[in-house]
Structures are given as structure tokens and as C-alpha cells.
N, C-alpha and C. Protein backbone atom coordinates (compact mmCIF):
# COMPACT_ATOMS: atom_id res chain seq x y z
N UNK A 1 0.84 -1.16 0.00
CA UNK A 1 0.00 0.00 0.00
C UNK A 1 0.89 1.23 0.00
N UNK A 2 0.69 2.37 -1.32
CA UNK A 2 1.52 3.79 -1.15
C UNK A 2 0.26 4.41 -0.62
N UNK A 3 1.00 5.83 -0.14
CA UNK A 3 0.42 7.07 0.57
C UNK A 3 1.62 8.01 -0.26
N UNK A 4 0.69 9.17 -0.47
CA UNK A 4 1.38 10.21 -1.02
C UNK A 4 2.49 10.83 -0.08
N UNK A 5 3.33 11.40 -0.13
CA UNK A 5 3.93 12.38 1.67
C UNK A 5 2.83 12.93 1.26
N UNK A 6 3.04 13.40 2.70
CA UNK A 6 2.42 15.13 2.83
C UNK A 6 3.07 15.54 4.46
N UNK A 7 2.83 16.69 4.36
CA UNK A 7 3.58 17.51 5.95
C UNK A 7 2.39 17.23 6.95
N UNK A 8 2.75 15.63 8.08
CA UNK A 8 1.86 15.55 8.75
C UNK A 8 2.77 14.40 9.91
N UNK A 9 2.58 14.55 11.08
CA UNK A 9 3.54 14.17 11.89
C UNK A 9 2.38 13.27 13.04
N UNK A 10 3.59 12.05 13.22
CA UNK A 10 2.48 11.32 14.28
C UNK A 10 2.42 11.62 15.39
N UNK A 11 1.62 11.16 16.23
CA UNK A 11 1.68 11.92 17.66
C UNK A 11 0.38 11.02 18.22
N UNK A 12 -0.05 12.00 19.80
CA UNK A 12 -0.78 11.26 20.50
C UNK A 12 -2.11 12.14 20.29
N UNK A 13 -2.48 13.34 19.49
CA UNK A 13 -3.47 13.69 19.74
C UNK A 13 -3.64 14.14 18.01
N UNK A 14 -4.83 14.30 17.73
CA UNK A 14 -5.05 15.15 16.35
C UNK A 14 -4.93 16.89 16.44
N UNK A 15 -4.11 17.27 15.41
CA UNK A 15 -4.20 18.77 15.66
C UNK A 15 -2.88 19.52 14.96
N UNK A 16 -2.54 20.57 15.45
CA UNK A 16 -1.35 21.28 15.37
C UNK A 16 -0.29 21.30 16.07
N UNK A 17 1.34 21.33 15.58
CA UNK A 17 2.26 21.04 16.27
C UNK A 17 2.93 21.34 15.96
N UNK A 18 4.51 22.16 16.46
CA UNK A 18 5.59 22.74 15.96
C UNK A 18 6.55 21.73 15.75
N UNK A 19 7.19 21.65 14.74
CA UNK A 19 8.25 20.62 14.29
C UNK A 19 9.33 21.57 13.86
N UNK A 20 10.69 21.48 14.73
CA UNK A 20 11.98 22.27 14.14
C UNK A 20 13.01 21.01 13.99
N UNK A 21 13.90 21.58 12.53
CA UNK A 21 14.66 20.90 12.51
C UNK A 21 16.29 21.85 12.48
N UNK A 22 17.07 20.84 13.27
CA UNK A 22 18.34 21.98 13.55
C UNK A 22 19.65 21.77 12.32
N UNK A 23 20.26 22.45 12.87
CA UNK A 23 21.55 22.56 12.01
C UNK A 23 22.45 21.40 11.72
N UNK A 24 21.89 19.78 12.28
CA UNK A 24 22.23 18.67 12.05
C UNK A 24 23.57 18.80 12.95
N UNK A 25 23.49 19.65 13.78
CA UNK A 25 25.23 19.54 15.03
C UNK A 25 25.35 18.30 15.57
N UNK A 26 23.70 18.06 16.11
CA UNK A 26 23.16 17.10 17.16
C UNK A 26 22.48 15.69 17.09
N UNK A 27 22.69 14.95 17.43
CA UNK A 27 21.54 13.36 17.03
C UNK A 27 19.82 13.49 16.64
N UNK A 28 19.32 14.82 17.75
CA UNK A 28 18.59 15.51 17.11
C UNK A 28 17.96 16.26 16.49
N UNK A 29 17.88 15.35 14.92
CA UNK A 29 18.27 16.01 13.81
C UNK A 29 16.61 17.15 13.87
N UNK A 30 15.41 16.62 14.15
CA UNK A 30 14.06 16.92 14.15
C UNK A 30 13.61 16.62 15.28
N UNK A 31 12.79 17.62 15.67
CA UNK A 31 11.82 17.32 16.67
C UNK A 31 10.41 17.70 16.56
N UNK A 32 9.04 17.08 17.42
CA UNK A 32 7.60 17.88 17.37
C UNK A 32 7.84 18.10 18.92
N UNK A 33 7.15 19.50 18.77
CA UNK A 33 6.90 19.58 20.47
C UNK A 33 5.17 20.47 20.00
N UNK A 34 5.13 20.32 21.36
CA UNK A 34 3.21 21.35 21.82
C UNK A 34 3.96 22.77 21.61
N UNK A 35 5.18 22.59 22.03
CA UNK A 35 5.45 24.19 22.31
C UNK A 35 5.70 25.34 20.87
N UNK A 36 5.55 26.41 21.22
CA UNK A 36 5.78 27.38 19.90
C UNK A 36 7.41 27.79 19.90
N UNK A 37 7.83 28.55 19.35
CA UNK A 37 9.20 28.04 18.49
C UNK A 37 9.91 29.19 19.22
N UNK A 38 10.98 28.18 19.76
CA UNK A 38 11.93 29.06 21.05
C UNK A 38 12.98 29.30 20.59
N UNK A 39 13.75 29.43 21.28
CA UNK A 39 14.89 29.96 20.30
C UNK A 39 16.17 28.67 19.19
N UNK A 40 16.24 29.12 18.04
CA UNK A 40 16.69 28.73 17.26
C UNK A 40 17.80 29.42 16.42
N UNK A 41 18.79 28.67 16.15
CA UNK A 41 19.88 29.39 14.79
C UNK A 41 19.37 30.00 13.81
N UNK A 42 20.20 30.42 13.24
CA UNK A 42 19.76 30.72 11.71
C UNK A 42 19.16 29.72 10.89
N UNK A 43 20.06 29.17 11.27
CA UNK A 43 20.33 27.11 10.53
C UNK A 43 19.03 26.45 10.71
N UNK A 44 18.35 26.77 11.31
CA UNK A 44 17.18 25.63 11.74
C UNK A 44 15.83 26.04 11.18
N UNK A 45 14.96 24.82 10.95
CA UNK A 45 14.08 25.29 10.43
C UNK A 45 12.93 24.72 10.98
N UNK A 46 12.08 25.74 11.02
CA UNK A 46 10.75 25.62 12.22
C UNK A 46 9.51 26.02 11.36
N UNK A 47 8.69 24.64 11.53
CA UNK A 47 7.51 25.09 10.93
C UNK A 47 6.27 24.41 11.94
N UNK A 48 5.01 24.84 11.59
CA UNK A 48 3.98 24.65 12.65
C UNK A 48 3.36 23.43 11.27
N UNK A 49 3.16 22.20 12.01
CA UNK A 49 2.59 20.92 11.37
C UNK A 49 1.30 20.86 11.63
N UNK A 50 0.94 19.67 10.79
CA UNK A 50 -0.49 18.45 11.25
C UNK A 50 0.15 17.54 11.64
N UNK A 51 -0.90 17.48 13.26
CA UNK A 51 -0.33 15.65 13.91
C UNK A 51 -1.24 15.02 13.46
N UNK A 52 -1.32 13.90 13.47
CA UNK A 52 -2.31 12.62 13.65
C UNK A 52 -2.24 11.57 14.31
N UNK A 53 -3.52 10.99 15.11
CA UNK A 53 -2.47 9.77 15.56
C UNK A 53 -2.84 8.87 14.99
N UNK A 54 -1.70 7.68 15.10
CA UNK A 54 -2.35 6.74 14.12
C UNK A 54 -3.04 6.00 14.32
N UNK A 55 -3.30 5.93 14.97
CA UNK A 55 -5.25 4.89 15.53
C UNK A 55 -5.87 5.75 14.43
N UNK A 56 -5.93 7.36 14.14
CA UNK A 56 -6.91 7.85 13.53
C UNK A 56 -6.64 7.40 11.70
N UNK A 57 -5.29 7.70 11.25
CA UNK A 57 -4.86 7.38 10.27
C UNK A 57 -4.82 5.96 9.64
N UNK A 58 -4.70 5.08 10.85
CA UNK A 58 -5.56 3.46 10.37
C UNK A 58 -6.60 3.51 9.77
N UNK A 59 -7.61 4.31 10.70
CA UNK A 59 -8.63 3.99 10.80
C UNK A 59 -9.14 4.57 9.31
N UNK A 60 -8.71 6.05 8.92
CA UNK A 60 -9.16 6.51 8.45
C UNK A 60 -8.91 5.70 6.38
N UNK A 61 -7.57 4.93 6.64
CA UNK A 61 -7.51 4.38 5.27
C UNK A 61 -7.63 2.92 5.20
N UNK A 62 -8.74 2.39 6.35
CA UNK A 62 -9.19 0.98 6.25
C UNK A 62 -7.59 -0.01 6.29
N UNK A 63 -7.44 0.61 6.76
CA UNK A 63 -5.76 -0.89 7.20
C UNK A 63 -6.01 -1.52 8.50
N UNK A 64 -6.31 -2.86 8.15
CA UNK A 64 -6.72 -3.84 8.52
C UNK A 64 -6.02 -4.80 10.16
N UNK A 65 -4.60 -4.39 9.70
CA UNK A 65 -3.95 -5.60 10.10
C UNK A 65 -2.54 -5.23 10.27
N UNK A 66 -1.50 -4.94 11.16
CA UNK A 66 -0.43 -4.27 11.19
C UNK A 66 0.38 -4.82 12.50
N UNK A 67 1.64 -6.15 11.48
CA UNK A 67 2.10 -6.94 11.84
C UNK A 67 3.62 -6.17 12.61
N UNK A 68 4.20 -5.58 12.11
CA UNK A 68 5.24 -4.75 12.72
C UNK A 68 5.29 -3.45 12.22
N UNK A 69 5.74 -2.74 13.57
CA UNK A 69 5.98 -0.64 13.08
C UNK A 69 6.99 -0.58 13.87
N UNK A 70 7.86 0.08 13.31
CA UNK A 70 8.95 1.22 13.75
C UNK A 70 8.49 2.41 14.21
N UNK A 71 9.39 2.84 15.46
CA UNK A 71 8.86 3.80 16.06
C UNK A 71 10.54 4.99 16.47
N UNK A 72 10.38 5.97 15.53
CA UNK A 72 11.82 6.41 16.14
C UNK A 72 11.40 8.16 15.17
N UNK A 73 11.19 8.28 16.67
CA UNK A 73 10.86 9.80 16.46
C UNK A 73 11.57 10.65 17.24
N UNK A 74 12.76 10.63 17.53
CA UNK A 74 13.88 11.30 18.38
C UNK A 74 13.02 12.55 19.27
N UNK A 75 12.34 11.37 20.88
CA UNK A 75 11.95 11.57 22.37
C UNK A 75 10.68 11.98 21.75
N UNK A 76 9.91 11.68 20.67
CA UNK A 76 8.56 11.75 20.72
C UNK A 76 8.00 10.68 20.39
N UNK A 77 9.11 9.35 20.90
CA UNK A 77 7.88 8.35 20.80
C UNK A 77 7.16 7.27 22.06
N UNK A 78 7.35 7.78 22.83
CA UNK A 78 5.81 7.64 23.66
C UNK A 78 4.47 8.56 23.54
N UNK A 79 4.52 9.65 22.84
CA UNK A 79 3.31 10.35 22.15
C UNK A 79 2.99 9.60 20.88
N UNK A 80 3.71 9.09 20.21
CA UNK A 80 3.50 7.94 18.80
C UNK A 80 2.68 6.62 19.18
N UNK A 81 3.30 6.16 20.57
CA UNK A 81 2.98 4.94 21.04
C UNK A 81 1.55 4.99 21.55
N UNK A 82 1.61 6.29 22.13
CA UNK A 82 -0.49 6.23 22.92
C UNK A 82 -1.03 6.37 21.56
N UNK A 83 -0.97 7.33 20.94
CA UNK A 83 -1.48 7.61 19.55
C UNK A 83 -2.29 6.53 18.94
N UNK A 84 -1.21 5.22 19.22
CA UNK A 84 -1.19 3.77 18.63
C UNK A 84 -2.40 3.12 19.48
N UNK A 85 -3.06 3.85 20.51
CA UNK A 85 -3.64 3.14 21.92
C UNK A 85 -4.44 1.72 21.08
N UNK A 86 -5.35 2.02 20.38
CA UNK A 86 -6.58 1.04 19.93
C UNK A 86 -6.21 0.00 18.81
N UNK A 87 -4.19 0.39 18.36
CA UNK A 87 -4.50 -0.50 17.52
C UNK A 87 -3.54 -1.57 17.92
N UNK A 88 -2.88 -1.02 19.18
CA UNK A 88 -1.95 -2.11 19.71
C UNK A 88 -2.78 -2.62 20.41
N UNK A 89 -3.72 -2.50 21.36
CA UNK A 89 -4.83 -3.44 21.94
C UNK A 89 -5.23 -4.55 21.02
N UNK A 90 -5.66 -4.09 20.01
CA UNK A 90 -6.34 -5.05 18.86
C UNK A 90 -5.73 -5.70 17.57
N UNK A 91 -4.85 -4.74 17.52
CA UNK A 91 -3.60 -6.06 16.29
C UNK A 91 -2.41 -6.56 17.33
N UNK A 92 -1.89 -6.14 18.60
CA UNK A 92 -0.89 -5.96 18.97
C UNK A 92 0.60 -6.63 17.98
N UNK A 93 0.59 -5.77 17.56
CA UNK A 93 1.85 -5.78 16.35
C UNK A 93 3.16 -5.73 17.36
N UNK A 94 4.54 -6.61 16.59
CA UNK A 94 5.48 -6.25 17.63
C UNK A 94 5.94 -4.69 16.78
N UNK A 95 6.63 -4.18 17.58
CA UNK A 95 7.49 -2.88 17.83
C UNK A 95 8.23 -2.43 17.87
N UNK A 96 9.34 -2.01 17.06
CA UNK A 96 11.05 -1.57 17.37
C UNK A 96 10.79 -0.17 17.36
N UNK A 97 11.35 -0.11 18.79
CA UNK A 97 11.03 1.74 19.28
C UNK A 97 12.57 1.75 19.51
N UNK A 98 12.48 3.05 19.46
CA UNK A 98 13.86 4.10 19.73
C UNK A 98 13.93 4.34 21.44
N UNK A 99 14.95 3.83 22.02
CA UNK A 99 14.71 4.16 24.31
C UNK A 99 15.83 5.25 24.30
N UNK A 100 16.13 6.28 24.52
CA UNK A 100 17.19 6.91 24.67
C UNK A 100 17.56 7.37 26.05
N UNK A 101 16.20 6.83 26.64
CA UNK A 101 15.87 6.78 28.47
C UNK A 101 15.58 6.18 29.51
N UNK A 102 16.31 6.21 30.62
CA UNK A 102 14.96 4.92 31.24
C UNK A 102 14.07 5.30 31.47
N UNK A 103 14.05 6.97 31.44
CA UNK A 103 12.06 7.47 31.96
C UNK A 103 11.89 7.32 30.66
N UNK A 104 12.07 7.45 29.83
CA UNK A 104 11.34 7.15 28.49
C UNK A 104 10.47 5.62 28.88
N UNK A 105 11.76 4.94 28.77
CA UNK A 105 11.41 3.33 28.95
C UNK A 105 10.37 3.16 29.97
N UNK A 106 10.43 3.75 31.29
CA UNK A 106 9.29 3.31 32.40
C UNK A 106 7.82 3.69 31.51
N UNK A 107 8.03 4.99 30.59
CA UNK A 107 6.60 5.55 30.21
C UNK A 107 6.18 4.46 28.73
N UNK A 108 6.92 4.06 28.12
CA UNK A 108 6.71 3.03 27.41
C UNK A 108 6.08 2.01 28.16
N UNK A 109 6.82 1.11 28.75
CA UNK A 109 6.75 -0.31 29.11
C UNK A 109 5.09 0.01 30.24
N UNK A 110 4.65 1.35 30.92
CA UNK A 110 3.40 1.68 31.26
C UNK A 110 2.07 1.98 30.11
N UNK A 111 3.10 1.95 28.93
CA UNK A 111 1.77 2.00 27.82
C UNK A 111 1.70 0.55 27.46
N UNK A 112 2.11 -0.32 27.83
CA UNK A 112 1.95 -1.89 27.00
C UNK A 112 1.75 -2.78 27.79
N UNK A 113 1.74 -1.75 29.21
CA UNK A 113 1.78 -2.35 30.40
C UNK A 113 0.22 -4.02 30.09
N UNK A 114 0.43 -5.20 30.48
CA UNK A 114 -0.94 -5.90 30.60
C UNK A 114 -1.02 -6.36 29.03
N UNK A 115 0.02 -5.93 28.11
CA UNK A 115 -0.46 -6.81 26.82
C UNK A 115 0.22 -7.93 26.84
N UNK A 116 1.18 -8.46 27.36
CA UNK A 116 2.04 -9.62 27.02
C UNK A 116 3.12 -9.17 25.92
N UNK A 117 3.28 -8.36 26.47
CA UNK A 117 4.57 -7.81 25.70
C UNK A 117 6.20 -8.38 25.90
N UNK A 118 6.80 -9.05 25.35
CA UNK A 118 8.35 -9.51 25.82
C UNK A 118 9.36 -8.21 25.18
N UNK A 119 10.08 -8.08 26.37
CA UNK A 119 11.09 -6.77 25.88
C UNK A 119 12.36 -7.22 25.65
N UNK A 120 12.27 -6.96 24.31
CA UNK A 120 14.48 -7.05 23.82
C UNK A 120 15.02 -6.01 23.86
N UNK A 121 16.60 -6.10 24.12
CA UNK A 121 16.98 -5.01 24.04
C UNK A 121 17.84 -5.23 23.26
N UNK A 122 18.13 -4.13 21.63
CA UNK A 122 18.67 -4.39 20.54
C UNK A 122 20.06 -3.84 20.78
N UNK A 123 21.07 -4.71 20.57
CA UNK A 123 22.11 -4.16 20.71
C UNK A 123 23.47 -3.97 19.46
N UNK A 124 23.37 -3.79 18.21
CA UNK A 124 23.31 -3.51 16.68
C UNK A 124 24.79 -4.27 16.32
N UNK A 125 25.75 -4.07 17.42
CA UNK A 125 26.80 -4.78 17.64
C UNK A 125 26.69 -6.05 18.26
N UNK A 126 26.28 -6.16 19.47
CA UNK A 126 26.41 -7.34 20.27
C UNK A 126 25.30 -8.35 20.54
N UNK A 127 24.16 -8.11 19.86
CA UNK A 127 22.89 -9.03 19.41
C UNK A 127 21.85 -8.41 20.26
N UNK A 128 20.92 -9.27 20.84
CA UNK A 128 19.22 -9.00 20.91
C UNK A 128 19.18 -9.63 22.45
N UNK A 129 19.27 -8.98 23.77
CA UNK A 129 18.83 -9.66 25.02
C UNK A 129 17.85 -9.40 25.43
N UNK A 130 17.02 -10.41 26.27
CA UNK A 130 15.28 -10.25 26.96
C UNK A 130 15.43 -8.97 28.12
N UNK A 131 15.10 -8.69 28.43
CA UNK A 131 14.93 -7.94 29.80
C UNK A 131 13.55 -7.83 30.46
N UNK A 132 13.68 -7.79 31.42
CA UNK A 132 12.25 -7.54 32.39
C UNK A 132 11.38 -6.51 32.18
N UNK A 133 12.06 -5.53 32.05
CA UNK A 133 11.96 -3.84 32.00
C UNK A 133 12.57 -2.59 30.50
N UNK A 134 11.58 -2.07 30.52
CA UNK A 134 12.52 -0.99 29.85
C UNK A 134 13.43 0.08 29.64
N UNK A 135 14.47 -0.01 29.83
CA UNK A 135 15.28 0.90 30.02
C UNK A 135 16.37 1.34 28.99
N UNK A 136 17.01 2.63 28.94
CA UNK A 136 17.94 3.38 28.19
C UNK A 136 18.52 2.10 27.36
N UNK A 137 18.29 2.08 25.35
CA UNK A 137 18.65 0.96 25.49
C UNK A 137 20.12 0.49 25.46
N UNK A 138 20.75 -0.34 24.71
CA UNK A 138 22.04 -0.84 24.72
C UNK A 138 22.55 0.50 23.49
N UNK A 139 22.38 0.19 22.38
CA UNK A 139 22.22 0.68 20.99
C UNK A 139 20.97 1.25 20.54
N UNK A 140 20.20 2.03 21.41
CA UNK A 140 18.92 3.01 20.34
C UNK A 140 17.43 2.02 20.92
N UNK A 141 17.48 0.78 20.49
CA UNK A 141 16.39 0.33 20.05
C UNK A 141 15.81 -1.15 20.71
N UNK A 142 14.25 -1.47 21.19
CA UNK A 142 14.29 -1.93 21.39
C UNK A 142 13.14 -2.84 20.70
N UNK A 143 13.24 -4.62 20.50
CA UNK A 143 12.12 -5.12 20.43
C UNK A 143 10.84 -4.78 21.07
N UNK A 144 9.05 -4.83 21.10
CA UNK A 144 8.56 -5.33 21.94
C UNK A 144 7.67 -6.17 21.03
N UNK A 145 7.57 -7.58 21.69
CA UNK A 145 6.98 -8.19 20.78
C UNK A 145 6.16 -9.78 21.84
N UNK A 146 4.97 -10.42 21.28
CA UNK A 146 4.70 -10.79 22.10
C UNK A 146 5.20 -12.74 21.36
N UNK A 147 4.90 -13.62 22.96
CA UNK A 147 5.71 -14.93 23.21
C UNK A 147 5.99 -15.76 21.86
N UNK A 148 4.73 -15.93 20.39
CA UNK A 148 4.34 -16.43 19.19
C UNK A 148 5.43 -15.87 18.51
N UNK A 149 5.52 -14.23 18.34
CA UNK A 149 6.67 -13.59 17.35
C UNK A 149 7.78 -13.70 18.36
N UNK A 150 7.87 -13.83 19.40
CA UNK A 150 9.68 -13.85 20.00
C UNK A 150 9.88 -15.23 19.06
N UNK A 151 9.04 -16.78 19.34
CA UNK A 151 9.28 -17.97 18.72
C UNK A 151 9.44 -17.85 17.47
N UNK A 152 8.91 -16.58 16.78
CA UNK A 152 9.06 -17.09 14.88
C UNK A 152 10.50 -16.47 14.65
N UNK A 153 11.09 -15.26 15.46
CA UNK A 153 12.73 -14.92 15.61
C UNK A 153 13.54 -15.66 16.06
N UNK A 154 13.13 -16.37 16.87
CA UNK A 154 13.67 -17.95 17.21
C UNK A 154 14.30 -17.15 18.30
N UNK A 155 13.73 -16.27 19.57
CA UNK A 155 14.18 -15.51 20.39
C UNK A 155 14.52 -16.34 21.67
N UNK A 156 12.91 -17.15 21.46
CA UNK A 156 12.84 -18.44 22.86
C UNK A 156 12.90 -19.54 22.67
């Protein structure tokens, strides 16, 4: 299935949102925030977006069924992840999110909290370990995926 682009950013609520992107100094290259546009370089470029979330954007182009998503929105993706509320309940798709925190990680692993979620932690060099919890990850990124897809990665 294509989708055209268009200037529209995911998130946890429908609406308007400032998205700046900087002078590429830093890892973060882009960001969305609620907030209006604080101070910036010359270099950077700040424009006011459309969010959506994607529960609404599923919904809205009849997609059915959504076996795995990437999630790496440099520290806006636990607003990506609620966004997701109705369709991880009901497809629960596994997940490779971006942790760059452990409060990130506690506010994650409290959104999936009760699905049967198994947490890896991706480590891009040194392979894929289980963990209990979510926290800052090894390398960026982590699995979440539940006991059926850990077995088809041949995890367990």
C-alpha cells in the first residue's frame, strides 16, 4: 500500500504542532513539540505541522492488520505509542522503538503495560537480550513483541 507524503507528523493527539529541525550539530536532527518556536539558529528550520495519531490514520484508510511498526521519532515516541492506543490493543503488532531513556522506557513499558509484551533489548553490535523492563537501550532500540513472534525470531 503507497500514501502520497504530505507535511503531517504522528503523535498522540489530532491537531497542530511545531516541528523544528536543527543545524544537524546534534543526534537531534528533528523534533515535534506542543510548544511554539523558542529559540533557534539561523540554521534551523521551524515550521507549525499536522499531527495525527495513528489509531486515527488506520482507521481513516481501512488498514486492517499491522504486523510490525517502527517507532523512532527522536523523544517523541511515547506520544507515537499512545497515539497507537486502539490498535496495539487489537492487532498488537510487535514494535522496534527508539529508548534513549529509562524514563522514556518506564513511560513506554506503562503504555503496554498488561499486553504480554516480551522486551528485547537491541544491541546492533552485540545481538538482541530479553529484559524484564525498559530501560535506556544498549544501541537506540528496542524489540517489543509478544511470546508467538519472540518464537518465529527464534528468540525463545
Amino acid at each position: 500500500m503507497m500514501f502520497c507524503a504530505t507535511k503531517i507528523a504522528a503523535s498522540n493527539v489530532n491537531g497542530k504542532g511545531h516541528i523544528n529541525c536543527s543545524s544537524f550539530k546534534t543526534s537531534d536532527r528533528a523534533h515535534l513539540t506542543d510548544n511554539k518556536r523558542e529559540s533557534f539558529t539561523d540554521t534551523d528550520i521551524y515550521e507549525i505541522i499536522d499531527k495525527i495519531c495513528l489509531d486515527t490514520f488506520i482507521t481513516q484508510h481501512g488498514i486492517s492488520n499491522i504486523d510490525v511498526i517502527k517507532i523512532d521519532t527522536e523523544r517523541h515516541e511515547k506520544e507515537v505509542l499512545h497515539g497507537l492506543g486502539r490498535c496495539i490493543q487489537i492487532m498488537r503488532p510487535a514494535i522496534i522503538i527508539e529508548v534513549l531513556s529509562d524514563d522514556l522506557g518506564d513511560q513506554i513499558g506503562s503504555l503496554v503495560k498488561g499486553l504480554n509484551y516480551l522486551y528485547y533489548n537491541i544491541d546492533e553490535n552485540g545481538g538482541i537480550r530479553k529484559t524484564n523492563e525498559i530501560t535506556k537501550s544498549d544501541y537506540f532500540n528496542y524489540l517489543l513483541c509478544n511470546e508467538k513472534q519472540a518464537r518465529q525470531l527464534n528468540l525463545v
